[in-house]
Protein backbone atom coordinates (compact mmCIF):
# COMPACT_ATOMS: atom_id res chain seq x y z
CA UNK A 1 -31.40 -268.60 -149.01
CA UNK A 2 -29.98 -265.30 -147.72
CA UNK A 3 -32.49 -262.38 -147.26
CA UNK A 4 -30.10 -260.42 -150.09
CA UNK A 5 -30.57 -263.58 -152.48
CA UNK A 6 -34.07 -263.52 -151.45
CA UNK A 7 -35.28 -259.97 -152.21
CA UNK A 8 -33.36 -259.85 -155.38
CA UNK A 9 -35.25 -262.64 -156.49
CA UNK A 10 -38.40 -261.00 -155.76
CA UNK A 11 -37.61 -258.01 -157.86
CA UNK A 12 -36.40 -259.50 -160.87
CA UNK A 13 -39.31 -261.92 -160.80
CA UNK A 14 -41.66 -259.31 -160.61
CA UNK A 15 -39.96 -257.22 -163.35
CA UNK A 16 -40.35 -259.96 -165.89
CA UNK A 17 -43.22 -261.81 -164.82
CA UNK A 18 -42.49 -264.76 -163.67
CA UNK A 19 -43.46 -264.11 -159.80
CA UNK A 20 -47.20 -263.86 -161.03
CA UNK A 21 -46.38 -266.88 -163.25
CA UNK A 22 -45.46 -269.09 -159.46
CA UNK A 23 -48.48 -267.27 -157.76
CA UNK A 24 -50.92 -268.27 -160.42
CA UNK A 25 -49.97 -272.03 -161.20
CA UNK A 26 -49.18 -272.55 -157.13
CA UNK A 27 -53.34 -271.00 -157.19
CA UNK A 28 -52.69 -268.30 -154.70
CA UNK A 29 -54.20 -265.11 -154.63
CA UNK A 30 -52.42 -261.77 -154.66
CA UNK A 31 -54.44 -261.46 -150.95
CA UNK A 32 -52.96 -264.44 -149.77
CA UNK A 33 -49.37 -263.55 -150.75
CA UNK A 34 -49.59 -260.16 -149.65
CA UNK A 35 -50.87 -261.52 -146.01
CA UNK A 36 -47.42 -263.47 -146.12
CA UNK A 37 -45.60 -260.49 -146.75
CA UNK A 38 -46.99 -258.27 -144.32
CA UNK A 39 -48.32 -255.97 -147.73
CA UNK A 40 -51.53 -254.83 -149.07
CA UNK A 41 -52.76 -257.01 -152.10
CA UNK A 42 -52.61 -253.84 -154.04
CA UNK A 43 -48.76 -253.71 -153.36
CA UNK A 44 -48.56 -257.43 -154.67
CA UNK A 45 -50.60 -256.05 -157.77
CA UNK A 46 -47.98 -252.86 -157.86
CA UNK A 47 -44.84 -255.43 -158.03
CA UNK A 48 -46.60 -258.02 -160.49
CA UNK A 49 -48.03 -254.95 -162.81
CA UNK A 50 -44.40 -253.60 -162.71
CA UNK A 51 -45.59 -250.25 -160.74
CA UNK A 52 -43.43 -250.77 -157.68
CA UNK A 53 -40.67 -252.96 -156.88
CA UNK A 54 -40.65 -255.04 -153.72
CA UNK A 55 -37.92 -253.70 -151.12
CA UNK A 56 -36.78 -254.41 -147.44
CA UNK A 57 -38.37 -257.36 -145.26
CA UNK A 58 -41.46 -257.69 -147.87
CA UNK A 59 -39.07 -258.42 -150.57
CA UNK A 60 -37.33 -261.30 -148.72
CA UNK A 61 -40.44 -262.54 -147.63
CA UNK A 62 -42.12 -262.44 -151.61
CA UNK A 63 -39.01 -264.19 -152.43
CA UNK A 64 -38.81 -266.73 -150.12
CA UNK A 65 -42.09 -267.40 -150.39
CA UNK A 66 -42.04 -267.51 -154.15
CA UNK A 67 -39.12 -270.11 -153.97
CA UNK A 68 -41.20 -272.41 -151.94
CA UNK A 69 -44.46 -272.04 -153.97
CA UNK A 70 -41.84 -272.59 -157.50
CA UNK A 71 -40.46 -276.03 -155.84
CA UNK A 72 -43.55 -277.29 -154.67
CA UNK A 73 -45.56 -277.12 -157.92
CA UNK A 74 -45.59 -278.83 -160.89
């Protein structure tokens, strides 16, 4: 997955929900994604309350990291 593909993921998952929907059925906490993306867990709260949206090297790594936790659980 490209870094582009990758951040735009992140943001429209976090627009409508469905990034919080992978975090919570993969049981991850919004501390441990935000350690993965190099964020505070009150930016991972921001982008999943629809407050922020995720941009430049956090954004690809939400995304990528969201794409592995979304093929890995049920």
């Amino acid at each position: 997955m490209t870094g582009s593909l990758a951040a735009a993921d992140a943001r429209r998952w976090a627009a409508d929900g469905t990034a919080r929907r992978i975090r919570e059925t993969a049981m991850i906490t919004q501390a441990e994604m935000a350690e993965e993306c190099g964020v505070t867990p009150a930016a991972v709260a921001a982008w999943e309350a629809g407050r922020r949206t995720p941009s430049g090297r956090p954004a690809r790594r939400y995304g990528r990291l969201l794409r592995r936790l979304e093929e890995i659980t049920p």
